[in-house]
Protein backbone atom coordinates (compact mmCIF):
# COMPACT_ATOMS: atom_id res chain seq x y z
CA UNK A 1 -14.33 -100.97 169.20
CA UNK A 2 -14.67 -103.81 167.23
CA UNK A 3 -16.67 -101.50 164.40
CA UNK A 4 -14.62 -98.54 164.94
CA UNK A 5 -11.40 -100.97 163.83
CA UNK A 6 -13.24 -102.26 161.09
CA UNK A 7 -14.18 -98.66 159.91
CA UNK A 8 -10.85 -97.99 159.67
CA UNK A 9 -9.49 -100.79 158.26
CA UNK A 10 -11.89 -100.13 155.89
CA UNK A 11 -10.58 -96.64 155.30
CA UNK A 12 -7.37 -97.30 155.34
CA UNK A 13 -7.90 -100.00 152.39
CA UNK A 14 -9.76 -97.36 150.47
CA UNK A 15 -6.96 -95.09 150.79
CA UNK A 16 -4.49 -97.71 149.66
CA UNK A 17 -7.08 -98.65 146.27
CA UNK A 18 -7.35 -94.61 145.55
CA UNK A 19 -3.39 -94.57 145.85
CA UNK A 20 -2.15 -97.47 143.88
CA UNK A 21 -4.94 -96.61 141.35
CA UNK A 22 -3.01 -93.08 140.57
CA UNK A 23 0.31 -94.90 140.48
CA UNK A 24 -1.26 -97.29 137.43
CA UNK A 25 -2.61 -94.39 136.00
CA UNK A 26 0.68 -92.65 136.10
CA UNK A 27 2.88 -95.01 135.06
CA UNK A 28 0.26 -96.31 132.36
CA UNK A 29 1.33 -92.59 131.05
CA UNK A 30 5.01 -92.82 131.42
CA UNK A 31 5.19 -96.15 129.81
CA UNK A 32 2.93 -95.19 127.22
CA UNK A 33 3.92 -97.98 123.95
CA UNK A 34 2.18 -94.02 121.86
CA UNK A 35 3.86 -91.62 123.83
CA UNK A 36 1.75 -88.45 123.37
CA UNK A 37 -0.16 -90.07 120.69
CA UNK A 38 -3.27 -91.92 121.50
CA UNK A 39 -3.88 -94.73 118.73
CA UNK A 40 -2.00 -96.06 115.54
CA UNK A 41 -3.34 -98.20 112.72
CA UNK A 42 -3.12 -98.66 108.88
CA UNK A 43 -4.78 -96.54 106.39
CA UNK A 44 -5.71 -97.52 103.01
CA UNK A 45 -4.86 -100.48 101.30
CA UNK A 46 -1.35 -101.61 103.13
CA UNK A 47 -0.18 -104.98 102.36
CA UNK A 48 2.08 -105.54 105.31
CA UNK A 49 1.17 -103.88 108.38
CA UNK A 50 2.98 -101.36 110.21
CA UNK A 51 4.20 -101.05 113.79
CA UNK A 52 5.36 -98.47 116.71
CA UNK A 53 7.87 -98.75 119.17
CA UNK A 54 8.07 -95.98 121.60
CA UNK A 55 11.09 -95.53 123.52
CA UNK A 56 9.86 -93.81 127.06
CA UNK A 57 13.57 -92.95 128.17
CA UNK A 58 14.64 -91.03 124.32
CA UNK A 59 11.40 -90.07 123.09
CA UNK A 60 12.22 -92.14 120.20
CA UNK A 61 9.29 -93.01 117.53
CA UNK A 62 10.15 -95.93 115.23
CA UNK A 63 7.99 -96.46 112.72
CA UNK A 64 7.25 -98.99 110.36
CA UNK A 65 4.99 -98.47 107.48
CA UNK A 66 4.36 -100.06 104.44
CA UNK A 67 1.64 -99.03 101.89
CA UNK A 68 2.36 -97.42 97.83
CA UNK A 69 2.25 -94.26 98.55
CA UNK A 70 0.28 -90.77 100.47
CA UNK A 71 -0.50 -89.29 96.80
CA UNK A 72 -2.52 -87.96 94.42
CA UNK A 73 -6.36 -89.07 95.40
CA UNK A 74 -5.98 -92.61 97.63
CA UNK A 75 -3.19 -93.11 100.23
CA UNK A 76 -1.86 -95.94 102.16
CA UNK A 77 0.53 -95.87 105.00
CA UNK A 78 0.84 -96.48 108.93
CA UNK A 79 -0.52 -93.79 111.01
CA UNK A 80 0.17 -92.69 114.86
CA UNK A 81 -2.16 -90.06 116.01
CA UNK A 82 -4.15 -87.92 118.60
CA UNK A 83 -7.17 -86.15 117.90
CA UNK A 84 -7.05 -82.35 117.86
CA UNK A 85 -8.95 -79.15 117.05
CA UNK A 86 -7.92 -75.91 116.89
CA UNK A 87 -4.19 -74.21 116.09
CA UNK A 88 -1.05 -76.53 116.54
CA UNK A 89 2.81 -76.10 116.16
CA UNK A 90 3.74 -79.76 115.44
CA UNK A 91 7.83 -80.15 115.19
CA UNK A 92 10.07 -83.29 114.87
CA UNK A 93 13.52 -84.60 113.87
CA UNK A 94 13.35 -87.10 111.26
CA UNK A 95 15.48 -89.37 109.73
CA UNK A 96 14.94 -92.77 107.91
CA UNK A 97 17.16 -95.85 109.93
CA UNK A 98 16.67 -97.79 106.11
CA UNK A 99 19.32 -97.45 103.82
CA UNK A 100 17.76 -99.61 101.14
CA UNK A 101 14.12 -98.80 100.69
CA UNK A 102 12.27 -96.89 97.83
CA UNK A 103 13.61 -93.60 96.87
CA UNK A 104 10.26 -92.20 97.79
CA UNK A 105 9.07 -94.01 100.34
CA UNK A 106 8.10 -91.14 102.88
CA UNK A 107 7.78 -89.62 106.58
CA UNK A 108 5.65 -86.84 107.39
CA UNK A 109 3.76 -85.04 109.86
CA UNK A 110 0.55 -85.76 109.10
CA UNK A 111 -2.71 -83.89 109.83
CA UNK A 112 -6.12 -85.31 108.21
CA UNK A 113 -9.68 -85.12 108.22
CA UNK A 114 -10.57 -89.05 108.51
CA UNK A 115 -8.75 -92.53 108.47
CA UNK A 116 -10.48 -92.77 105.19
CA UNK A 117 -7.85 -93.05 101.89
CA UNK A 118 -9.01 -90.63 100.30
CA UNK A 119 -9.41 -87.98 103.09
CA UNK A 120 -8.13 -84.63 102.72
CA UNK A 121 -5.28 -84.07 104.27
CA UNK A 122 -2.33 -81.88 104.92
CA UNK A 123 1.10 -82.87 105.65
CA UNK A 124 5.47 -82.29 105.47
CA UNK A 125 6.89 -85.30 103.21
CA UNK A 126 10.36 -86.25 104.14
CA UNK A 127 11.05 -88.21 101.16
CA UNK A 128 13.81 -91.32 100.84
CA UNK A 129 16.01 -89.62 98.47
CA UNK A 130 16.04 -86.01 100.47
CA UNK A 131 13.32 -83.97 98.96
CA UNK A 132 10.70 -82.29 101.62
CA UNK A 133 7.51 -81.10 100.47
CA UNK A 134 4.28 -79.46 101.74
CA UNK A 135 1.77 -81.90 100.71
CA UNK A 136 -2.22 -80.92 100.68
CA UNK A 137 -5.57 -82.28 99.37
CA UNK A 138 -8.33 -80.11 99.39
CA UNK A 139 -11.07 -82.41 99.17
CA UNK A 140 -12.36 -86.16 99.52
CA UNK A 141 -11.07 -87.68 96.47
CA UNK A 142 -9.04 -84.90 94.78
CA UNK A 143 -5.82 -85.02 93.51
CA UNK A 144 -3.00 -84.05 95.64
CA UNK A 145 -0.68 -81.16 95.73
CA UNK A 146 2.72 -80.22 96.76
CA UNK A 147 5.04 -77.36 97.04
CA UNK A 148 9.29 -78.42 97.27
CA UNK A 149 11.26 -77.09 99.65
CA UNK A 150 15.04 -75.82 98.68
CA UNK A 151 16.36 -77.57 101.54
CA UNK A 152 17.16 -81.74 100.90
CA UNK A 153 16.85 -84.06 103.46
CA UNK A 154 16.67 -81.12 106.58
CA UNK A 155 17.57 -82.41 110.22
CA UNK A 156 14.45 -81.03 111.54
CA UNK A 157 10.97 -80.18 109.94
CA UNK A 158 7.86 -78.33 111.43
CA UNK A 159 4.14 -78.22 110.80
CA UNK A 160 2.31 -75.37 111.46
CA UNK A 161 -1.72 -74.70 111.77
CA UNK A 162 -3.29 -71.26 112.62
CA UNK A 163 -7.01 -71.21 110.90
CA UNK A 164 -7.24 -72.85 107.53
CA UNK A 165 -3.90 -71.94 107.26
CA UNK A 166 -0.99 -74.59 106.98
CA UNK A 167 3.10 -73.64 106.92
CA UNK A 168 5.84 -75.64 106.33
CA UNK A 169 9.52 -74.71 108.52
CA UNK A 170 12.96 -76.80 107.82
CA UNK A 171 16.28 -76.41 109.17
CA UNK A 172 19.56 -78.42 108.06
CA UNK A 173 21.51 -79.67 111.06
CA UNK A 174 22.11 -77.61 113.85
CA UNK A 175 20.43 -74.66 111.96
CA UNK A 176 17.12 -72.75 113.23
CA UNK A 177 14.05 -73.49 111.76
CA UNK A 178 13.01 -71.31 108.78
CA UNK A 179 9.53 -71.00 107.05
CA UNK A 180 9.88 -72.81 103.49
CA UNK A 181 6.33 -72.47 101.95
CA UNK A 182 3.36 -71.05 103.16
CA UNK A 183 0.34 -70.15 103.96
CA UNK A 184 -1.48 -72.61 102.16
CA UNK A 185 -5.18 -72.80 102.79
CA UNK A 186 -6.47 -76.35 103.40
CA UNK A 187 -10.15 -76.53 104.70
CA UNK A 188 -10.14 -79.00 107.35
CA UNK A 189 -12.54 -79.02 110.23
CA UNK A 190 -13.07 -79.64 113.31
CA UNK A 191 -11.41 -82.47 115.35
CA UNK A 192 -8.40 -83.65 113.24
CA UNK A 193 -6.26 -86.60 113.41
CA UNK A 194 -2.79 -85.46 113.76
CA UNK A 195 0.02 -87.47 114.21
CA UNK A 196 3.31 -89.39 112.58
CA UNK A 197 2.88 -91.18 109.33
CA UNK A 198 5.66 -93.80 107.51
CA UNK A 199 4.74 -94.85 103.81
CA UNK A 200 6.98 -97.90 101.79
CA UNK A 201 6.22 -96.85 98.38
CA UNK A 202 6.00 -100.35 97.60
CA UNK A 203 3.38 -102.25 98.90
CA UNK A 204 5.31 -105.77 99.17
CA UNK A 205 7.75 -104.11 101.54
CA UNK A 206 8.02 -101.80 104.56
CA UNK A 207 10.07 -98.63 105.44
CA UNK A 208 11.35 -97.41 109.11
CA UNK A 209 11.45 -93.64 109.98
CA UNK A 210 12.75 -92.71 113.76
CA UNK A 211 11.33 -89.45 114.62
CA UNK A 212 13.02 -87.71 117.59
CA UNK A 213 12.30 -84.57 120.54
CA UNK A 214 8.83 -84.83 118.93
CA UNK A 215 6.53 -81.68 120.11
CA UNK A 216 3.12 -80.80 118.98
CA UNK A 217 2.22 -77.87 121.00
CA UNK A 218 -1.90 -76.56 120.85
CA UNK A 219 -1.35 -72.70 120.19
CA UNK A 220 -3.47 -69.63 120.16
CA UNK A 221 -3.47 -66.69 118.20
CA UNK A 222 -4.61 -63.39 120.00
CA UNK A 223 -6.79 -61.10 117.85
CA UNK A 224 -4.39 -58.31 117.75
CA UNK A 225 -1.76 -59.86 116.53
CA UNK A 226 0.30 -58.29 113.86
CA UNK A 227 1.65 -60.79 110.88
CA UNK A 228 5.52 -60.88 109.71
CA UNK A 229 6.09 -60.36 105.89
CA UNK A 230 7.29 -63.31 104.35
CA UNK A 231 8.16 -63.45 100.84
CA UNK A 232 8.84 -66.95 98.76
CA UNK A 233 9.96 -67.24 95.22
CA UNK A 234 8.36 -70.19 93.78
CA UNK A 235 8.08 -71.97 90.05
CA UNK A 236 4.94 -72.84 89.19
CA UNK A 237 3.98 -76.48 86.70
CA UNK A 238 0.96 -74.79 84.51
CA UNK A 239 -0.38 -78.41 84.26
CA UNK A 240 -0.13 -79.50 88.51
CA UNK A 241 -0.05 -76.21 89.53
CA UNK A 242 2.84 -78.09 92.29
CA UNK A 243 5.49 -75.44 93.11
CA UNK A 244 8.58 -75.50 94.00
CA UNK A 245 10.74 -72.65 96.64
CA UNK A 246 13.87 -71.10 95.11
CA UNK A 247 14.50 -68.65 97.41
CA UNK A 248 12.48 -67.35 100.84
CA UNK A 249 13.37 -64.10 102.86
CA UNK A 250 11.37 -61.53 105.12
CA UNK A 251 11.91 -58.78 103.52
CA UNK A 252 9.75 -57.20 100.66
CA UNK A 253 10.51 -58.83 96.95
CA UNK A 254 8.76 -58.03 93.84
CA UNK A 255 9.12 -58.15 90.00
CA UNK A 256 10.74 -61.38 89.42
CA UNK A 257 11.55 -62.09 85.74
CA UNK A 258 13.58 -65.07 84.28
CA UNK A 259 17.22 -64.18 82.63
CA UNK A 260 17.50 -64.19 78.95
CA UNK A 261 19.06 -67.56 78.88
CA UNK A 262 16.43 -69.28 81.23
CA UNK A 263 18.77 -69.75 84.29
CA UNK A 264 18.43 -67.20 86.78
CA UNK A 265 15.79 -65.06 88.32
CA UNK A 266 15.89 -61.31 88.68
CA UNK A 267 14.25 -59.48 91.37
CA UNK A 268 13.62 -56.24 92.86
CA UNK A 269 14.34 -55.96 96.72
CA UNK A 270 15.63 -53.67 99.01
CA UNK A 271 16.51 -51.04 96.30
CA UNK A 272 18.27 -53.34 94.42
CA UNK A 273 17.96 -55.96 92.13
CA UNK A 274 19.14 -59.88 92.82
């Protein structure tokens, strides 16, 4: 008797260690301080460091990140990420809770190939003053690029990864999300670091970005799958090569030409011209 209660004793304490070791486990994932990120740190050369606070009950990033900037061949900044491979859809709301900071201190969706500064990397830049760009560097130590979205300072921005292939998507408040500029080819490979990233663009301060109902959703594409036309109007800087969108639809555009005057564009469409 006397081994048959210790048996179960035994047992029954087992039971009890399995059990509250699933409730830690579970609740070490509810209260996660990264939500569905997995580590945070600075990158480059950031004076003052940055921080996370991750409200469990909102789903409410706060970020602070200082750093001079995530720009042309060396970046510094605060990053919150998960490692990844393969196709993503990564969306967010975004807004800056600083009224006084840089005019271009930034918040983006960030994917990169290493923590190193000068890493390629691809990314949507949700400046101070409003502007939102696709942001890319093809290669360790190259200069970066960008091309401007139409839309200033958009409620909600999207980042979007099928292949090599990157795509940017905004949408003003309480409007859908529309493709802005893409596909731009950025070879990155295999696992990625992919995450939230707040830059100062002064490195003897910091800047705080909240970024809200944040999804990044692993995606496949099946092999049949049929592309939509999209069609973007876009300036071109001879000397960057940066672009910027004027004007984005799905339907089949061609032959743009400038106006006499230099202010308009003309373009076939549709039968008609625009």
């Amino acid at each position: 008797m006397n081994h048959c209660v210790k048996l179960s004793l035994a047992i029954l304490a087992l039971m009890f260690s399995v059990c509250l070791g699933s409730m830690l486990r579970a609740a070490d994932i509810i209260d996660s301080k990264l939500g569905i990120f997995s580590d945070q740190a600075d990158v480059g050369d950031v004076a003052k460091p940055g921080a996370v606070e991750f409200n469990s009950k909102t789903g409410e990033y706060l970020i602070t990140g200082g750093g001079e900037n995530i720009w042309n061949t060396n970046d510094a900044f605060h990053f919150i990420w998960k490692k990844m491979s393969g196709d993503f859809i990564f969306t967010a709301n975004v807004r800056f809770t600083d009224t006084n900071g840089a005019p271009h201190r930034k918040a983006c969706l960030l994917v990169r190939q290493s923590l190193t500064a000068d890493s390629p990397y691809a990314d949507i830049a949700f400046h101070g003053v409003g502007m939102t760009s696709f942001q890319y560097r093809d290669a360790s130590g190259e200069l970066t690029h960008e091309i401007r979205s139409d839309l200033s300072a958009p409620a909600r921005v999207r980042l979007e990864k099928r292949g090599d292939y990157y795509s940017m998507s905004v949408a003003a408040a309480g409007e859908e999300l529309k493709l802005n500029a893409g596909y731009v080819s950025v070879p990155l490979q295999g696992d990625l670091f992919v995450g939230l990233a707040v830059c100062a663009h002064d490195n003897k301060t910091v800047a705080k970005t909240a970024f809200s109902d944040v999804q990044l959703v692993p995606v496949s594409t099946p092999a049949d799958a049929k592309p939509a036309l999209e069609n973007t109007l876009e300036t071109v800087n001879i000397s960057s090569t940066d672009r910027s969108v004027v004007y984005h639809t799905r339907d089949h555009i061609e032959a743009a030409n400038w106006t006499p005057d230099g202010k308009y564009f003309i373009f076939n469409g549709v039968g008609r011209i625009y």
